[in-house]
N, C-alpha and C. Protein backbone atom coordinates (compact mmCIF):
# COMPACT_ATOMS: atom_id res chain seq x y z
N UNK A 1 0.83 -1.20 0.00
CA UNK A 1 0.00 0.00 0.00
C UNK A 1 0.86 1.26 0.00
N UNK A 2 1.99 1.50 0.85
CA UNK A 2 2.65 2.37 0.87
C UNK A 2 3.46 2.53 -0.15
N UNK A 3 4.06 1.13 -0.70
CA UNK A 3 4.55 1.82 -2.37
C UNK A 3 3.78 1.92 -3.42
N UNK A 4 2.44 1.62 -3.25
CA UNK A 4 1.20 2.56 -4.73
C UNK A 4 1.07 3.94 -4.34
N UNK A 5 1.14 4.12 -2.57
CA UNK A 5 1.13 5.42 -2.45
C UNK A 5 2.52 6.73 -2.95
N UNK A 6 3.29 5.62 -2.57
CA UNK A 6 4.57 6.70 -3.28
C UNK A 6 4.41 6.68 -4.70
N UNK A 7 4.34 5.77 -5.68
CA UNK A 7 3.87 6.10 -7.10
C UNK A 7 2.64 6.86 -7.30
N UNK A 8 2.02 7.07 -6.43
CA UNK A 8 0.96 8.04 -6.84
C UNK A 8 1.09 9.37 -6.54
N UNK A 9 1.85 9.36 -5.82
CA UNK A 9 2.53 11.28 -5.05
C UNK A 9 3.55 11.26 -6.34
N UNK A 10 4.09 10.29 -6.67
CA UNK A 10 5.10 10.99 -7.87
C UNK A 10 4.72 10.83 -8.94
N UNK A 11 3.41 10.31 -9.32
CA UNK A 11 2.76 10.82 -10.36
C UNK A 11 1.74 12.24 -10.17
N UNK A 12 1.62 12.63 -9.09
CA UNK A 12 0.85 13.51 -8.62
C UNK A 12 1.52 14.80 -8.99
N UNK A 13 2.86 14.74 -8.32
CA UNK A 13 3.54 15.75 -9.10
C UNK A 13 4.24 15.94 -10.17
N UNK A 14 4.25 15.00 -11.05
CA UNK A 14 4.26 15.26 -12.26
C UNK A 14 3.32 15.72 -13.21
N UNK A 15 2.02 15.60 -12.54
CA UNK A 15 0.88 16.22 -13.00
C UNK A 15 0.50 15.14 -14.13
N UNK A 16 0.54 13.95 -13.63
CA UNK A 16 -0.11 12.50 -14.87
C UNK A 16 -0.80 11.67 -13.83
N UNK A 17 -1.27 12.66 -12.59
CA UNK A 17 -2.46 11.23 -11.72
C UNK A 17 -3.78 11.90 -12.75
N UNK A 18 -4.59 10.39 -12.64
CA UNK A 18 -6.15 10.88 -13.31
C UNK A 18 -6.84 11.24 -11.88
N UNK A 19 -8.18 11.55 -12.24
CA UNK A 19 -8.86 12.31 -10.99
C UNK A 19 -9.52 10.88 -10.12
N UNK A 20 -9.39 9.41 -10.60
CA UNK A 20 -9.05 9.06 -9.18
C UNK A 20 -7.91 8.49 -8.56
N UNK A 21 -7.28 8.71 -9.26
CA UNK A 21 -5.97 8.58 -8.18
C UNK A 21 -5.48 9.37 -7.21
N UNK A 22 -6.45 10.63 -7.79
CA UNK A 22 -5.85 12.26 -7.14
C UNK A 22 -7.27 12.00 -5.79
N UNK A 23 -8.14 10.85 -5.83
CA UNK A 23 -9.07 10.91 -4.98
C UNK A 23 -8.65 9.75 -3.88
N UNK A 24 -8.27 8.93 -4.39
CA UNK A 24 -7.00 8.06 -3.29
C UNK A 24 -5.93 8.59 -3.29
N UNK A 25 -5.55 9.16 -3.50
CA UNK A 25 -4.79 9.85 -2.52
C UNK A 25 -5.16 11.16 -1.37
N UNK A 26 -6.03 11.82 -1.89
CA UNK A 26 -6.76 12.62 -0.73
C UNK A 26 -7.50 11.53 0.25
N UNK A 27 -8.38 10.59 0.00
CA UNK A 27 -8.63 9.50 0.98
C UNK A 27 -7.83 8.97 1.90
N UNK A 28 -6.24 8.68 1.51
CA UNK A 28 -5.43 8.20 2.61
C UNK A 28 -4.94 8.99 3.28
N UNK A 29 -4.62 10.47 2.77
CA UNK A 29 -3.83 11.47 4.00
C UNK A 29 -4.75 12.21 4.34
N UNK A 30 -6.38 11.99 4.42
CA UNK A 30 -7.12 12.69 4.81
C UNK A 30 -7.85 11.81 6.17
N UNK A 31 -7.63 10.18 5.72
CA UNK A 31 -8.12 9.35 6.70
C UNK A 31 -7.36 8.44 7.48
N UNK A 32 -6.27 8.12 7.31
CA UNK A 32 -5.11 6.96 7.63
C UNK A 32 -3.96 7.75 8.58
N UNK A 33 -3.50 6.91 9.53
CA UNK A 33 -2.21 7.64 10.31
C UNK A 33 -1.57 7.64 9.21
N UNK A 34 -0.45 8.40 9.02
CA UNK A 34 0.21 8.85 8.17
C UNK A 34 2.00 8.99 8.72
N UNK A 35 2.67 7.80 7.45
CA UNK A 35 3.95 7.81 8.27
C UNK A 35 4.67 9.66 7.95
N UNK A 36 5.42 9.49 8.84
CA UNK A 36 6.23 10.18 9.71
C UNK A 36 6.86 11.16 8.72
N UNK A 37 7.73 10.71 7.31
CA UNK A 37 8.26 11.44 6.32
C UNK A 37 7.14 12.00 5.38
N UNK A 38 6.22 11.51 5.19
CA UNK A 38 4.52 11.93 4.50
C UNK A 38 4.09 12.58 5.29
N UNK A 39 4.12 13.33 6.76
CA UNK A 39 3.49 14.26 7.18
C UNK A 39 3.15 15.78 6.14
N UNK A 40 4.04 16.31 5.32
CA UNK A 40 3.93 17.47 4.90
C UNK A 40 3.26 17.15 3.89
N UNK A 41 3.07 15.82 3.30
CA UNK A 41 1.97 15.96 2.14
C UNK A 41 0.48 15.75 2.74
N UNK A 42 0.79 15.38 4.45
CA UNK A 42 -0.84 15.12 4.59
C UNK A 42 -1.50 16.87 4.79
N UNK A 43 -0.16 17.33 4.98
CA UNK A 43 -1.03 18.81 5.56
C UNK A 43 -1.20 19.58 4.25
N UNK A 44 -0.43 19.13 3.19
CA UNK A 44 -0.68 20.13 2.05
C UNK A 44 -2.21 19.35 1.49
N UNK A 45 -2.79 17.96 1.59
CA UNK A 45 -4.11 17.56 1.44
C UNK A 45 -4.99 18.21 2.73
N UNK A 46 -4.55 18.09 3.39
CA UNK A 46 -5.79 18.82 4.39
C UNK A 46 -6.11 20.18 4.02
N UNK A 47 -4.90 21.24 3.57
CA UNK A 47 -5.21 22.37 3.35
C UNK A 47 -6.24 22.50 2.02
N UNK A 48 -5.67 21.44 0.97
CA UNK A 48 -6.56 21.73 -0.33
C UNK A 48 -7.96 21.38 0.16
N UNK A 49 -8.31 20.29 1.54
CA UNK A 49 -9.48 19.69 1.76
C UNK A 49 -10.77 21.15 2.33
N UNK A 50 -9.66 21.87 2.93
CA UNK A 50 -10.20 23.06 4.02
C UNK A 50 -10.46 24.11 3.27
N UNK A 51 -9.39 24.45 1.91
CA UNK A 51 -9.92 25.59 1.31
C UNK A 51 -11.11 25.19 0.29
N UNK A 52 -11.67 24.49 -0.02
CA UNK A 52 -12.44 23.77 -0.43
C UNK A 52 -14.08 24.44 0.01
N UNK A 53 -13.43 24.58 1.77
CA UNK A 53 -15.12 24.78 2.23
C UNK A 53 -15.11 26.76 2.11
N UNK A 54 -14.54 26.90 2.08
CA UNK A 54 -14.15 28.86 2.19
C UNK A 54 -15.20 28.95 1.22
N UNK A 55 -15.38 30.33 1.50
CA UNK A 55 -16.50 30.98 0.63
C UNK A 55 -16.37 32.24 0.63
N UNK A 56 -16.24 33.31 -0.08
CA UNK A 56 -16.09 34.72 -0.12
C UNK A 56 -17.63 34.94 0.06
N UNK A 57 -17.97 35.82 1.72
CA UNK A 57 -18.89 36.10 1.77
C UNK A 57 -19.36 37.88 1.43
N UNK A 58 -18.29 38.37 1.02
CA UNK A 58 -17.95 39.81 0.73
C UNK A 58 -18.58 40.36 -0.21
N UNK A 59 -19.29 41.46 -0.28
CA UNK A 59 -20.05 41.70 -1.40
C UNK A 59 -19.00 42.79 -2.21
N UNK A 60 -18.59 42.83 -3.38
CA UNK A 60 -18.25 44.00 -3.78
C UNK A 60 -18.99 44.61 -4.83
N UNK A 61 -18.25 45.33 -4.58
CA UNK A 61 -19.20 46.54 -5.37
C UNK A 61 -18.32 47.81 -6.28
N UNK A 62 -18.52 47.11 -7.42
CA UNK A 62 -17.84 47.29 -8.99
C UNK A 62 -18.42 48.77 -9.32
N UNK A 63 -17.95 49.69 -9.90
CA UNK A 63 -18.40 50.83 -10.75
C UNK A 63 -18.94 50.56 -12.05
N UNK A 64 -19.96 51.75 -11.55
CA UNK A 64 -21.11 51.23 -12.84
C UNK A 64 -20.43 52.21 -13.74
N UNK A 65 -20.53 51.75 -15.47
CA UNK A 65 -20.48 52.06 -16.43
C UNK A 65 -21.23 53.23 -17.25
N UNK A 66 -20.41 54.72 -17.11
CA UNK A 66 -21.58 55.09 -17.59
C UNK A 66 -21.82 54.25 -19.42
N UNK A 67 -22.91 54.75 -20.04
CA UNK A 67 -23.13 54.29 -21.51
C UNK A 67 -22.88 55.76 -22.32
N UNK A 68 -23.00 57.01 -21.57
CA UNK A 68 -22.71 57.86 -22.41
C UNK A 68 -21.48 58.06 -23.02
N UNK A 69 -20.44 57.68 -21.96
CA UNK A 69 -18.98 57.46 -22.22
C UNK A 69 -19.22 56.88 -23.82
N UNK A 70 -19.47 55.88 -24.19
CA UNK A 70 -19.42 54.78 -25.42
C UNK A 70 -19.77 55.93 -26.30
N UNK A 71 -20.93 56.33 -26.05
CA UNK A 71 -21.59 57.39 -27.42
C UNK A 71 -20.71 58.19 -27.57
N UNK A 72 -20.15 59.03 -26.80
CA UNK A 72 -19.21 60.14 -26.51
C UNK A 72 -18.00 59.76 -27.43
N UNK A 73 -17.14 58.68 -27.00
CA UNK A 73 -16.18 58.26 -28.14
C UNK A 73 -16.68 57.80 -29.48
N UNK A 74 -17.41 57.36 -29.64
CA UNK A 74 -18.22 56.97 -31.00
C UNK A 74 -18.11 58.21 -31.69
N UNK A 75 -18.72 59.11 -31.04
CA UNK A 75 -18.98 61.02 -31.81
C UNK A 75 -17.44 61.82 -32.00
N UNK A 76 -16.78 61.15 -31.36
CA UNK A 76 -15.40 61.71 -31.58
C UNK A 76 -14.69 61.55 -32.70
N UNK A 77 -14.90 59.84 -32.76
CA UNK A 77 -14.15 59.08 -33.95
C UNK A 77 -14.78 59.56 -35.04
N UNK A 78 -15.85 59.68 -35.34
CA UNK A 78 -16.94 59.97 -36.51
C UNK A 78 -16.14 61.37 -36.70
N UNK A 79 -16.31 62.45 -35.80
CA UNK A 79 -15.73 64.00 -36.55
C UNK A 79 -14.60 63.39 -36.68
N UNK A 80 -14.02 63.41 -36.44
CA UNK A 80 -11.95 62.82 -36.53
C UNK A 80 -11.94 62.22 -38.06
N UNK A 81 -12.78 61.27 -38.35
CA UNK A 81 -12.93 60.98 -39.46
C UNK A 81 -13.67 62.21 -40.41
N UNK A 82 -14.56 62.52 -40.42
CA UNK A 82 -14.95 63.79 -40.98
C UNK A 82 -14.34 64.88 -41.41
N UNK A 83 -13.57 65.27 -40.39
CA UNK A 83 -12.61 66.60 -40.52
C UNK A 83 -11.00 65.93 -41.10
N UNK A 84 -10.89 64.48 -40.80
CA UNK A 84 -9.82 64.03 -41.41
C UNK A 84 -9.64 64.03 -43.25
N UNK A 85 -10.99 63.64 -43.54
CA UNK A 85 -11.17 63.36 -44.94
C UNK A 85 -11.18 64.60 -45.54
N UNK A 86 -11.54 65.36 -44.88
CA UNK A 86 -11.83 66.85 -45.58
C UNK A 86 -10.63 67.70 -45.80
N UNK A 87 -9.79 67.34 -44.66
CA UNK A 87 -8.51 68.33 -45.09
C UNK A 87 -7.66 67.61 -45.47
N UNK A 88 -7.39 66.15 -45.76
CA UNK A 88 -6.49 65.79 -47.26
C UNK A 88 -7.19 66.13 -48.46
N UNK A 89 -6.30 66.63 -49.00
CA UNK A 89 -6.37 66.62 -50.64
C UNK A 89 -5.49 67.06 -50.90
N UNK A 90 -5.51 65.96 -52.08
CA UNK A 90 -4.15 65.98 -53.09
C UNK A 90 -3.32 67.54 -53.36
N UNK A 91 -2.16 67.85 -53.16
CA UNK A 91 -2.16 69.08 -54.23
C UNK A 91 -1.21 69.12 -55.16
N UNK A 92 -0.94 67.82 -55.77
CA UNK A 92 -0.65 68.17 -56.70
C UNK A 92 -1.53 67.11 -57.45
N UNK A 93 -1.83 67.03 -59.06
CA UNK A 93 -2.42 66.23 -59.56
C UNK A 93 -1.64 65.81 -60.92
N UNK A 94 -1.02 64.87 -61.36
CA UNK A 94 -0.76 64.47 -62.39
C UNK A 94 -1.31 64.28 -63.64
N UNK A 95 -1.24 64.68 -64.67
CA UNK A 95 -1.63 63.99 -65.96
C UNK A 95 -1.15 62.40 -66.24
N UNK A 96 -1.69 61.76 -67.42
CA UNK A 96 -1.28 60.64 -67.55
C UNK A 96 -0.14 60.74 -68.48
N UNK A 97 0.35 61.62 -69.11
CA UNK A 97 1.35 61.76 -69.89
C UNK A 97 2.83 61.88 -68.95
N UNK A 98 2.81 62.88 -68.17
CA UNK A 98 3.48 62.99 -66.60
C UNK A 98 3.48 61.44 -66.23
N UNK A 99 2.81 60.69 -65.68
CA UNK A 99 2.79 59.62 -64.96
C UNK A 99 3.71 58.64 -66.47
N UNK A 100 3.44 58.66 -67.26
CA UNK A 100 3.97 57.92 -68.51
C UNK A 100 5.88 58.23 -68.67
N UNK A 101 5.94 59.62 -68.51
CA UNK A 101 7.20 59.95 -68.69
C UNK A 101 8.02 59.71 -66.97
N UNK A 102 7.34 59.59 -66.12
CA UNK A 102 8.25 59.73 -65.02
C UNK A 102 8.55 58.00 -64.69
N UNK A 103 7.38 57.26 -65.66
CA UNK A 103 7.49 55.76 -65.93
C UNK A 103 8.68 55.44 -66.32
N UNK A 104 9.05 55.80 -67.44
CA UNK A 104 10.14 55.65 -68.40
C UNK A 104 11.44 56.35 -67.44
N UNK A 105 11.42 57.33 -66.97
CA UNK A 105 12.76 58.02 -66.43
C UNK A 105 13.22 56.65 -65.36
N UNK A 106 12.21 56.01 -64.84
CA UNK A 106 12.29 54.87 -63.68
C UNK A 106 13.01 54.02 -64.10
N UNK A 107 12.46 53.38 -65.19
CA UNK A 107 12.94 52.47 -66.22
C UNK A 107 14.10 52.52 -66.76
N UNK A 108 14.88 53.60 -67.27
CA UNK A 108 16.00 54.45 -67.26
C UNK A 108 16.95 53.88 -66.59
N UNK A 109 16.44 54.41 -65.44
CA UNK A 109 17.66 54.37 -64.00
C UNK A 109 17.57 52.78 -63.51
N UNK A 110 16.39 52.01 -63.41
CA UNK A 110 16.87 50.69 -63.25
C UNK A 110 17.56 50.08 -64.24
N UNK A 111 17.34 50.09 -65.92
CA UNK A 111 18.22 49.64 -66.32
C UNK A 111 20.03 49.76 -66.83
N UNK A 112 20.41 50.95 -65.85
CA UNK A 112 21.50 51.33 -65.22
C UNK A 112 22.12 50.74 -64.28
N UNK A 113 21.18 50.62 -63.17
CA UNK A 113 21.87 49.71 -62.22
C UNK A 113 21.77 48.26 -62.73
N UNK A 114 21.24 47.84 -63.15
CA UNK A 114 21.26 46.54 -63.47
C UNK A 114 22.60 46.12 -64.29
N UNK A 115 22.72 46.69 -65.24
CA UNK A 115 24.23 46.75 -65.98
C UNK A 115 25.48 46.79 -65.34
N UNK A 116 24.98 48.22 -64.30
CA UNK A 116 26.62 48.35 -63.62
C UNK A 116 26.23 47.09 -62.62
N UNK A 117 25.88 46.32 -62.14
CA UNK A 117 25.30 45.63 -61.16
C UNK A 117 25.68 44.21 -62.16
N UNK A 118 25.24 43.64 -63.24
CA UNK A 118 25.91 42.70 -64.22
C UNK A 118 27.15 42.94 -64.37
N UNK A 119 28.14 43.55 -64.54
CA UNK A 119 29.56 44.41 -64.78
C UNK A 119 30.05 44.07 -63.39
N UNK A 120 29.96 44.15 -62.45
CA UNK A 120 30.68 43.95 -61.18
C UNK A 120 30.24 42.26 -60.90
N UNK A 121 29.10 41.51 -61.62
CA UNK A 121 29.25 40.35 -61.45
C UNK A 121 30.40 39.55 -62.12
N UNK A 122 30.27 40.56 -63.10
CA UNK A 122 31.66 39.62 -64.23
C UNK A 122 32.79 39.89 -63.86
N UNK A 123 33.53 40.67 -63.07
CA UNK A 123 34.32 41.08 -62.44
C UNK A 123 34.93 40.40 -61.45
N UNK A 124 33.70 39.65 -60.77
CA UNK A 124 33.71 38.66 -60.07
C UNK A 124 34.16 37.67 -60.10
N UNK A 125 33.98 36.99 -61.38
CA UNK A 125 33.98 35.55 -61.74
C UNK A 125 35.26 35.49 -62.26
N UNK A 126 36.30 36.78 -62.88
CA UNK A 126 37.67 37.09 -62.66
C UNK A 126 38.36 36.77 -61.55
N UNK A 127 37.62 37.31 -60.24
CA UNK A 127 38.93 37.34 -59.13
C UNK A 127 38.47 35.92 -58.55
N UNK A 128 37.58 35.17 -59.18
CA UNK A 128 36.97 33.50 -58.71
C UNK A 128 38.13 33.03 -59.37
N UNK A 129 38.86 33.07 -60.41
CA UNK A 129 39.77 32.42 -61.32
C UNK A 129 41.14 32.53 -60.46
N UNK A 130 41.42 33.98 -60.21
CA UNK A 130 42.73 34.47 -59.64
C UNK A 130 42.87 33.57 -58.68
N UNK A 131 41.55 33.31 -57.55
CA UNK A 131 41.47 32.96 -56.52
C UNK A 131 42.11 31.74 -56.41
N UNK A 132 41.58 30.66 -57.44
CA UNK A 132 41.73 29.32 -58.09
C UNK A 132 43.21 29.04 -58.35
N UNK A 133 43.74 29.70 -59.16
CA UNK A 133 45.11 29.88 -59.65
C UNK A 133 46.31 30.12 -58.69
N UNK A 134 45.45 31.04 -57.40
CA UNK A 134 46.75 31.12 -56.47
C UNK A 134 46.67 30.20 -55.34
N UNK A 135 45.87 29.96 -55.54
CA UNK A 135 45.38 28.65 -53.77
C UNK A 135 46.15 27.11 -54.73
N UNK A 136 45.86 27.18 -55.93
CA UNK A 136 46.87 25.72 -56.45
C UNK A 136 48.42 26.04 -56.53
N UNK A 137 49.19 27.72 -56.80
CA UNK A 137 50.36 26.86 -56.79
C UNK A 137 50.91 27.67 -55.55
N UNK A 138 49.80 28.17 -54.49
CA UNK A 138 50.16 27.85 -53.19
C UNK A 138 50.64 26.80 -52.22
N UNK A 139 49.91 25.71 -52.91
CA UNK A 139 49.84 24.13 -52.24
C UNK A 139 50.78 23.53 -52.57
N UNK A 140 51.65 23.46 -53.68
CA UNK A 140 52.14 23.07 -54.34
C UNK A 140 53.68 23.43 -53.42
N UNK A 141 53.72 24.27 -52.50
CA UNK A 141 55.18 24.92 -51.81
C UNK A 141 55.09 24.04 -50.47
């Protein structure tokens, strides 16, 4: 009996007893003398047994809500939005000919970098060779 009870306190705290094992074991340190080194688990079951019966007999008493508050921010957000929409506007406005040419200037300049950007790849694949060439008749000493 006393070693199902120790496998059940150390499944207990591992948190893998099912709820009746967790009920034999409140049964024995709630009803059985209890050896001598198991005293502190009978008092930590008595305590869970005792807070059990507690009851908050206290009434409290929460603040009431006003509801105008709610409307009040509601009417805020609404002008905020109102007066928000009203004072953007655009100032400047494009044509589509404008939007067409500042297309192309874009186009321009990326295919600039792309070149000098291809050009420093090939450049690359040069000092990959050098690299090659000096690490072999490095080895070679």
């Amino acid at each position: 009996m006393e070693h199902d009870i120790q496998k059940l306190l150390d499944l207990y705290f591992d948190g893998k007893t099912t709820t009746q094992q967790e009920q034999q074991l409140r049964a024995y340190f709630l009803g059985n003398p209890v050896k001598e080194n198991w005293m502190p688990y009978k008092s930590l079951f008595v305590g869970f047994q005792s807070s059990k019966k507690e009851k908050f007999t206290q009434a409290i008493d929460l603040p009431k809500k006003s509801r105008y508050v709610f409307w009040w921010v509601s009417a805020a957000i609404v002008a905020t939005f109102i007066v928000g929409g009203n004072l953007y506007k655009p100032t400047q406005s494009y044509s589509e000919q404008e939007a067409y040419a500042s297309y192309a200037e874009f186009k321009e300049n990326v295919l600039l970098v792309s070149t000098h950007l291809n050009q420093g790849a090939n450049r690359l694949a040069h000092l990959e060779t050098f690299d090659q060439t000096t690490t072999k008749y490095l080895k070679k000493e």
